[in-house]
C-alpha atoms as a PDB file:
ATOM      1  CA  UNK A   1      13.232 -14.146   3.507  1.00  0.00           C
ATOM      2  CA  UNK A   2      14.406 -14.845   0.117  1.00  0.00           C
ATOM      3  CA  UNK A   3      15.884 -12.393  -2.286  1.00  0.00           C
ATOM      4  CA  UNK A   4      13.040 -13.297  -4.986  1.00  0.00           C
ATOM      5  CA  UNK A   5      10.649 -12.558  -2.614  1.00  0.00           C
ATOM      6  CA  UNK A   6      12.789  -9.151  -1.649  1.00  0.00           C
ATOM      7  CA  UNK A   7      12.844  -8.314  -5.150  1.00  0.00           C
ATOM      8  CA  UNK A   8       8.680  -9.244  -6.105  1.00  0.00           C
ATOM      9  CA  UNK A   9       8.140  -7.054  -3.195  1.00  0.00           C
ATOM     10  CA  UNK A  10      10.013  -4.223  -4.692  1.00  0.00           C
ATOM     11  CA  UNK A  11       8.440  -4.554  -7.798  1.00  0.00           C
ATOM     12  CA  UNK A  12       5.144  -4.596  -6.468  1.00  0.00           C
ATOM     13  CA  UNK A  13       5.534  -1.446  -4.326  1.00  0.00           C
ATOM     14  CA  UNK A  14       6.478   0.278  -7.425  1.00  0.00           C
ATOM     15  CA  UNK A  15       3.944  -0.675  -9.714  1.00  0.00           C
ATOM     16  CA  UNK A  16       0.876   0.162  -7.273  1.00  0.00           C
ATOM     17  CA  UNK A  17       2.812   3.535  -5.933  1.00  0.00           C
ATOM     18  CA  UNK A  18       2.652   4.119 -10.222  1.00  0.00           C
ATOM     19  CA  UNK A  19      -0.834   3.072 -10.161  1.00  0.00           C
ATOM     20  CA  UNK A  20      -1.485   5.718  -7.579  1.00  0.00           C
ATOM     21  CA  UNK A  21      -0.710   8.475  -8.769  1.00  0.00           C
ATOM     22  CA  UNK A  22      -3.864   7.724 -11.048  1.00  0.00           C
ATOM     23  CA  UNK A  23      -6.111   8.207  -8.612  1.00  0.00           C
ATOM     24  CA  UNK A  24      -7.890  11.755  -7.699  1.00  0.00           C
ATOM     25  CA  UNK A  25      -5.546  12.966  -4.437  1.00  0.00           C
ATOM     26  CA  UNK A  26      -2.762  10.335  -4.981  1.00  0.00           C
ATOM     27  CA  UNK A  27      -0.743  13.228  -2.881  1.00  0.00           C
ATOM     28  CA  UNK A  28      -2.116  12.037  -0.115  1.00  0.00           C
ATOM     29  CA  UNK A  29      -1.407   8.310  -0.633  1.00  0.00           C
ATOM     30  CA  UNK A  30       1.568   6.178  -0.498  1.00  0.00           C
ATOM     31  CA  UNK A  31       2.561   2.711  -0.214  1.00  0.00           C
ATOM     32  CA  UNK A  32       4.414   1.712   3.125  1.00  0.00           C
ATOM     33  CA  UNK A  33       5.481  -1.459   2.798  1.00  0.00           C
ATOM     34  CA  UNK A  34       4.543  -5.006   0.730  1.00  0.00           C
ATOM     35  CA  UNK A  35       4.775  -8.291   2.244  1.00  0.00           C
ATOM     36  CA  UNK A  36       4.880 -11.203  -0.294  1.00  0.00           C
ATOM     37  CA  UNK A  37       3.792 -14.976   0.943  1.00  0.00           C
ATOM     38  CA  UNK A  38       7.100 -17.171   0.824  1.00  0.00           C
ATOM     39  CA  UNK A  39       4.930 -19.279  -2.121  1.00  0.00           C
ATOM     40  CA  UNK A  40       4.282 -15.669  -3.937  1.00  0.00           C
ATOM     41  CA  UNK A  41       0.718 -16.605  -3.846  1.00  0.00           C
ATOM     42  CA  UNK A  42      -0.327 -13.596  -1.916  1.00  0.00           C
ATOM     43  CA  UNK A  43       0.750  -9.845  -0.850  1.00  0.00           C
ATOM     44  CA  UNK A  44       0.061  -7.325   1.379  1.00  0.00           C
ATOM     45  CA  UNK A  45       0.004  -3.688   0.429  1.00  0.00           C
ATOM     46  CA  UNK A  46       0.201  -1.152   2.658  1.00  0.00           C
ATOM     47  CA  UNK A  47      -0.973   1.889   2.400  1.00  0.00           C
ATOM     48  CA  UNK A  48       0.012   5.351   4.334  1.00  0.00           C
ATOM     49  CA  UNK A  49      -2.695   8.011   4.363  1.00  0.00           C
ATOM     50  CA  UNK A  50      -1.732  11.651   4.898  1.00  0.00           C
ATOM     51  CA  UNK A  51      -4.842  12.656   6.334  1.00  0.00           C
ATOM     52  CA  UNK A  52      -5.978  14.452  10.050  1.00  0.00           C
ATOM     53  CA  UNK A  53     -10.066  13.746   9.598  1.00  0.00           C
ATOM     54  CA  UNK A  54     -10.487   9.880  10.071  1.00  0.00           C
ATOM     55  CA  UNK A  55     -13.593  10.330   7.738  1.00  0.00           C
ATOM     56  CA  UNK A  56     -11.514  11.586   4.931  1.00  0.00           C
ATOM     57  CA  UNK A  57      -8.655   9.239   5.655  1.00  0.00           C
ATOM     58  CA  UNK A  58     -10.814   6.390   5.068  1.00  0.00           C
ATOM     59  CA  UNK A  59     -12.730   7.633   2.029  1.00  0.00           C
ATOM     60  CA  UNK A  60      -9.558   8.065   0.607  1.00  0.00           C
ATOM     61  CA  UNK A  61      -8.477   4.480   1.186  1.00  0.00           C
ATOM     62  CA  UNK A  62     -12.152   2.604   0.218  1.00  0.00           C
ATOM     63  CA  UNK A  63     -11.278   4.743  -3.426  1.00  0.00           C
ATOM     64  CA  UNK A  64      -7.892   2.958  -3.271  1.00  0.00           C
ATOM     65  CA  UNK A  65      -9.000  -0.325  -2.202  1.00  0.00           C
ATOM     66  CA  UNK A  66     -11.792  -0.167  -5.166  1.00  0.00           C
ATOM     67  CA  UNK A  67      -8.547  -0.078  -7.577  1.00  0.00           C
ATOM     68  CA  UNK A  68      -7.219  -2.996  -6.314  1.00  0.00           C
ATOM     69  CA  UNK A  69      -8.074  -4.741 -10.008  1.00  0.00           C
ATOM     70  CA  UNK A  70      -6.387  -2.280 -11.956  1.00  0.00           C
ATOM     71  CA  UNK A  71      -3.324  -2.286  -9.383  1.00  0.00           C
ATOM     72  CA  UNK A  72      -3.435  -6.209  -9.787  1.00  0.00           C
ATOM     73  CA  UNK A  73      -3.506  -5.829 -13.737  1.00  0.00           C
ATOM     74  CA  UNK A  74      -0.349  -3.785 -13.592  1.00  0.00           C
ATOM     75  CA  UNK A  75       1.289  -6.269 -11.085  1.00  0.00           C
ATOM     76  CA  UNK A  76       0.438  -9.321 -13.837  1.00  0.00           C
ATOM     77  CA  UNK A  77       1.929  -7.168 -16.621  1.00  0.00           C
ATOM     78  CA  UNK A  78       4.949  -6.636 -15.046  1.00  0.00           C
ATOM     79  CA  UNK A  79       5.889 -10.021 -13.147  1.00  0.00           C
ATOM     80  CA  UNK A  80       7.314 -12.674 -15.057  1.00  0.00           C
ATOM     81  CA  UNK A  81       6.943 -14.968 -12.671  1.00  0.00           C
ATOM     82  CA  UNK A  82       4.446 -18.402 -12.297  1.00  0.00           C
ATOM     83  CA  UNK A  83       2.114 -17.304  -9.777  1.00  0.00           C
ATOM     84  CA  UNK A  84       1.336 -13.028  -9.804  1.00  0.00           C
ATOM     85  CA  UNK A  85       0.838 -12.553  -6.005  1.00  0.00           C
ATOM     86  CA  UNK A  86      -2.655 -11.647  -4.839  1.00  0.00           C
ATOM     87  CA  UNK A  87      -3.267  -8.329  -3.569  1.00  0.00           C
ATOM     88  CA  UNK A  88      -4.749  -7.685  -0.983  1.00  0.00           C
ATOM     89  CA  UNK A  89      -4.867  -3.364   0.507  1.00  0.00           C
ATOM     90  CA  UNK A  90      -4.340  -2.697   4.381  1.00  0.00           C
ATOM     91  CA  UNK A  91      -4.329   0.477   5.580  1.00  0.00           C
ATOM     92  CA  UNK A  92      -1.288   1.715   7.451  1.00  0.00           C
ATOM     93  CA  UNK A  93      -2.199   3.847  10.396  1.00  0.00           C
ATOM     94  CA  UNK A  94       1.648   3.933  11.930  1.00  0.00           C
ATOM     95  CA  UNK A  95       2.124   7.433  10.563  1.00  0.00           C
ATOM     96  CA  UNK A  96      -1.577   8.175  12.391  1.00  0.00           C
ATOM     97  CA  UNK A  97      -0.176   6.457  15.488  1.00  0.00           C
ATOM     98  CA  UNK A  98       3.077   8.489  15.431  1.00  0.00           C
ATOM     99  CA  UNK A  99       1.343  11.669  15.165  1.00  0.00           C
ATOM    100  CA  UNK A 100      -1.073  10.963  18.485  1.00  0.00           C
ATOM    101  CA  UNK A 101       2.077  10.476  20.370  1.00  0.00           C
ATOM    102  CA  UNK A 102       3.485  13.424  19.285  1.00  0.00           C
ATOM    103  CA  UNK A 103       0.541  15.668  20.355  1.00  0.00           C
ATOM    104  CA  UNK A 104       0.532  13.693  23.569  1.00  0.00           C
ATOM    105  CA  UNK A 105       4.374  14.872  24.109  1.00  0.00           C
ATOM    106  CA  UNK A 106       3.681  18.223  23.362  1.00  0.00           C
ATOM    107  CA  UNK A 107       0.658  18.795  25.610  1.00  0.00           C
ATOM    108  CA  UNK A 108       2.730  18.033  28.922  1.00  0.00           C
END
């Protein structure tokens, strides 16, 4: 991976995690990781969800998907570059993952 696509990456994660914060219980939100095409055509965001009810969890990420505009505004205003990446939200259900296993340890 290049270092200009290191650095986009960087600057994306920023700008949405600022974005965020906008949105009603951005505590509970946070961006993971962002994964920028070698062309910079396209990105993936991912986002964390602090959440134990898999209903709330995902209404919490549809309401951040639905701001993917606004979070692809910001992105344009800040890149200086050609192309502005285009975003595109996954959730990230590690964290969820991590936390099964952990219950799983601690009921042997």
């Amino acid at each position: 991976m290049s270092e200009r696509v290191r650095k986009v990456e960087s600057l994306i994660q920023q700008v949405v995690a600022g974005e965020l914060t906008q949105l009603p219980d951005a505590a509970r939100l946070t961006i993971t990781k962002v994964q920028v095409s070698p062309d910079l055509r396209n990105a993936t965001v991912w986002v964390g969800i602090l959440a134990d009810d898999e209903a709330v969890a995902m209404q919490l990420f549809t309401a951040a998907a639905a701001h993917r505009a606004a979070f692809q505004e910001a992105v344009a205003r800040k890149l200086t570059t050609k192309f502005v990446p285009r975003l595109t939200l996954e959730r990230d259900t590690g964290g969820h993952y991590a936390q099964q296993i952990t219950k799983l340890i601690r009921g042997l």
